[in-house]
C-alpha atoms as a PDB file:
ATOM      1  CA  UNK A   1      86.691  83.776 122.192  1.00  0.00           C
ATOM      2  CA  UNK A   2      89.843  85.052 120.391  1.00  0.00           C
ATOM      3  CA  UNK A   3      89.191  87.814 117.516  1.00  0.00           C
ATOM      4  CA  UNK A   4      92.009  88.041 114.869  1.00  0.00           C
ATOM      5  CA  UNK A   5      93.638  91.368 114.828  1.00  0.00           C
ATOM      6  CA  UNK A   6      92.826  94.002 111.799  1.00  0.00           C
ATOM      7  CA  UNK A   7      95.770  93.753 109.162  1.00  0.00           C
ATOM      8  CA  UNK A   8      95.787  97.104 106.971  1.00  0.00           C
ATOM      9  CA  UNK A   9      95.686  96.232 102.964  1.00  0.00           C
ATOM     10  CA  UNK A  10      97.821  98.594 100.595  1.00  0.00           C
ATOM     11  CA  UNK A  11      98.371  97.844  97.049  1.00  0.00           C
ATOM     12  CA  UNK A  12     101.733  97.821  95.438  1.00  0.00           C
ATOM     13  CA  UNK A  13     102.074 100.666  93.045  1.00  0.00           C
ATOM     14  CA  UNK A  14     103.917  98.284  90.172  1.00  0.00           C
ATOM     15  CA  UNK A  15     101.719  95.134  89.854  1.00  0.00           C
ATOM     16  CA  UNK A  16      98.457  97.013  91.515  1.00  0.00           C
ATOM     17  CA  UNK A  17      98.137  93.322  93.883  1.00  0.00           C
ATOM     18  CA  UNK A  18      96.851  93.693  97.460  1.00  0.00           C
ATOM     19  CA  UNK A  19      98.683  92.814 100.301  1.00  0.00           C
ATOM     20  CA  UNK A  20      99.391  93.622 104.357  1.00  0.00           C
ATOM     21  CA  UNK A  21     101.022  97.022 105.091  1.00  0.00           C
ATOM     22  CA  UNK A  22     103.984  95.046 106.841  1.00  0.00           C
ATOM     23  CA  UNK A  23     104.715  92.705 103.331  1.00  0.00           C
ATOM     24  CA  UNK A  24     104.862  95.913 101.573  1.00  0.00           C
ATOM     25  CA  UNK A  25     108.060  98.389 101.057  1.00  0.00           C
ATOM     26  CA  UNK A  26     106.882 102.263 101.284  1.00  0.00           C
ATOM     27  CA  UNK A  27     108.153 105.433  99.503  1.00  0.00           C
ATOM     28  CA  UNK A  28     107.274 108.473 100.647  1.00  0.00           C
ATOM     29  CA  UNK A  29     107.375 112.279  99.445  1.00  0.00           C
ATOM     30  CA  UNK A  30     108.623 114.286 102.581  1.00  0.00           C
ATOM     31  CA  UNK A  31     107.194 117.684 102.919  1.00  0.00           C
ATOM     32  CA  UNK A  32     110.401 119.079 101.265  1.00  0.00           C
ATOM     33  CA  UNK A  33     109.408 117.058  98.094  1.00  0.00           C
ATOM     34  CA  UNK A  34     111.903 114.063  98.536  1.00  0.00           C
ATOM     35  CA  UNK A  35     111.320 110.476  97.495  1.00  0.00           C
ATOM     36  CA  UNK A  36     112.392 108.367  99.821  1.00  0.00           C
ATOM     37  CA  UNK A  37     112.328 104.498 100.821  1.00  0.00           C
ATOM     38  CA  UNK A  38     111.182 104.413 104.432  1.00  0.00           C
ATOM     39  CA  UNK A  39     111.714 101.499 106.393  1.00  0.00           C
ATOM     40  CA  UNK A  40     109.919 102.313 109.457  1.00  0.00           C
ATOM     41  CA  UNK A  41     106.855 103.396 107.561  1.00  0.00           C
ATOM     42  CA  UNK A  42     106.299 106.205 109.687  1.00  0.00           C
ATOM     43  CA  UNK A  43     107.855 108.771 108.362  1.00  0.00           C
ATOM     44  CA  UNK A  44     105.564 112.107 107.416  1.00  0.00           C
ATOM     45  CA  UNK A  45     104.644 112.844 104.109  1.00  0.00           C
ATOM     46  CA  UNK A  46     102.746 111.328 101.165  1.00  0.00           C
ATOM     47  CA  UNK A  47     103.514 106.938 100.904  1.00  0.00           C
ATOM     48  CA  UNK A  48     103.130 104.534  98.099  1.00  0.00           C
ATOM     49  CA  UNK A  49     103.409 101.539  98.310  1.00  0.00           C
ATOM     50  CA  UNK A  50     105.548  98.583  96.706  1.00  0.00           C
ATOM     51  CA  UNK A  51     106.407  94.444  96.349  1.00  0.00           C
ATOM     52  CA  UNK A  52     109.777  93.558  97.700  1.00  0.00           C
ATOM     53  CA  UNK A  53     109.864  92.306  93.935  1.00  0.00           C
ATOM     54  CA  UNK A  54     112.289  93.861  91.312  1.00  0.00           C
ATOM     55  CA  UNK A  55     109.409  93.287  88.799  1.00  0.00           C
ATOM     56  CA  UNK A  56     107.223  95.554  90.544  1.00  0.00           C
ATOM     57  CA  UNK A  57     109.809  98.492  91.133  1.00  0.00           C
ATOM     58  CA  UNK A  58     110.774  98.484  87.156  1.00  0.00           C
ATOM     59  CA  UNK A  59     107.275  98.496  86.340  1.00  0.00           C
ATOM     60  CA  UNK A  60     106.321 101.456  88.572  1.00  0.00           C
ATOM     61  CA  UNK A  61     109.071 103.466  87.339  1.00  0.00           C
ATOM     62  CA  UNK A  62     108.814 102.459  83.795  1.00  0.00           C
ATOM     63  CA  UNK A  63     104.775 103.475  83.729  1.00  0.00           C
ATOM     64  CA  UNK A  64     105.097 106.231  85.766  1.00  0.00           C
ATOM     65  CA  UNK A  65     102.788 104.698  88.251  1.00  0.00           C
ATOM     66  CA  UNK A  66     104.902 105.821  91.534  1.00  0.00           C
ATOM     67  CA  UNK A  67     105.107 109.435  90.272  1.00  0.00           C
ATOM     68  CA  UNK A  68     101.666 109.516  90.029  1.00  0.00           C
ATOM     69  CA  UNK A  69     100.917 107.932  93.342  1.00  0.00           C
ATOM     70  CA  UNK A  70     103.286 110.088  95.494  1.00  0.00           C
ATOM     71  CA  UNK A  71     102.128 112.964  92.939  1.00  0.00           C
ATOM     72  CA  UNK A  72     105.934 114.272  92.784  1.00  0.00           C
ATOM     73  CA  UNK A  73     108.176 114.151  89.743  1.00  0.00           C
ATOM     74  CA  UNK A  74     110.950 111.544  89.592  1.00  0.00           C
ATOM     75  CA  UNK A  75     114.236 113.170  88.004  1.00  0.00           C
ATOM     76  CA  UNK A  76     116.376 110.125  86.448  1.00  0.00           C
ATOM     77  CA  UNK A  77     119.234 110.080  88.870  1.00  0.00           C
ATOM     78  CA  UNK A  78     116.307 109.175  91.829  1.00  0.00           C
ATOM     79  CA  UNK A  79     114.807 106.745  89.024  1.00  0.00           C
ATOM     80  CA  UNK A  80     118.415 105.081  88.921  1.00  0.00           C
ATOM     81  CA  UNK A  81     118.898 104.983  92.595  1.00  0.00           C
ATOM     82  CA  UNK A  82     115.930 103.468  93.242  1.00  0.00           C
ATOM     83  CA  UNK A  83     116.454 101.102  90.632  1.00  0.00           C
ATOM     84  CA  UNK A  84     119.493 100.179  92.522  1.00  0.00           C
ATOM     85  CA  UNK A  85     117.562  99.783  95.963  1.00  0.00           C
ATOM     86  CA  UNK A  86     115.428  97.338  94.724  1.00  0.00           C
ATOM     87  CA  UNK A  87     118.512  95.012  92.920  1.00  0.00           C
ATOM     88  CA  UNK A  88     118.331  93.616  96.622  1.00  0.00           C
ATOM     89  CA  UNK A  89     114.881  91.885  95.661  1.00  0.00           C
ATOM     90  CA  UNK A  90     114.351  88.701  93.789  1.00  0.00           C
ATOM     91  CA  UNK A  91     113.179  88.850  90.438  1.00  0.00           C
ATOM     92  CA  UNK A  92     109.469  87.763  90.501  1.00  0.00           C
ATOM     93  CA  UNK A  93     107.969  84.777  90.738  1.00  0.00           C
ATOM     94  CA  UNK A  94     104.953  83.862  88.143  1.00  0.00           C
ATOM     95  CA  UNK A  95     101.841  84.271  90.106  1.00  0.00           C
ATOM     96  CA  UNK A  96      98.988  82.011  89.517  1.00  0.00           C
END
């Protein structure tokens, strides 16, 4: 009798979707109050989660929604930066 094993649900911060933790990119707000994209997603300090999507990077920033999840303020040049990170996405595709 094989059991499936548990696969943790986050939702993305931009189009508020559900997905697994691995399919998801995280941000996090280090202790010293930097955002920052972390790969590994281990690092310590407050996480949000978001779509490897464009769509759903520009649409957290835009609506403030990743401010408020990693409850830190997001000065424009981080805004622009991460803007730039997520160029490396595809633009999203219409979900049904």
């Amino acid at each position: 009798m094989s059991q499936t094993k548990h696969v943790p649900q986050r939702t993305c911060a931009g189009c508020r979707s559900t997905s697994g933790k691995r399919e998801l990119v995280r941000l996090v707000r280090t202790p010293e109050g930097a955002v920052e994209v972390d790969p590994t997603g281990r690092r310590n300090g407050r996480g949000a989660y978001l779509c490897a999507q464009r769509s759903c990077w520009e649409e957290a920033l835009k609506r403030d929604r990743l401010a408020r999840a990693l409850r830190a303020t997001i000065a424009p040049a981080l805004r622009d930066e991460l803007l730039r990170y997520a160029e490396r996405f595809e633009q999203a595709t219409v979900r049904s």
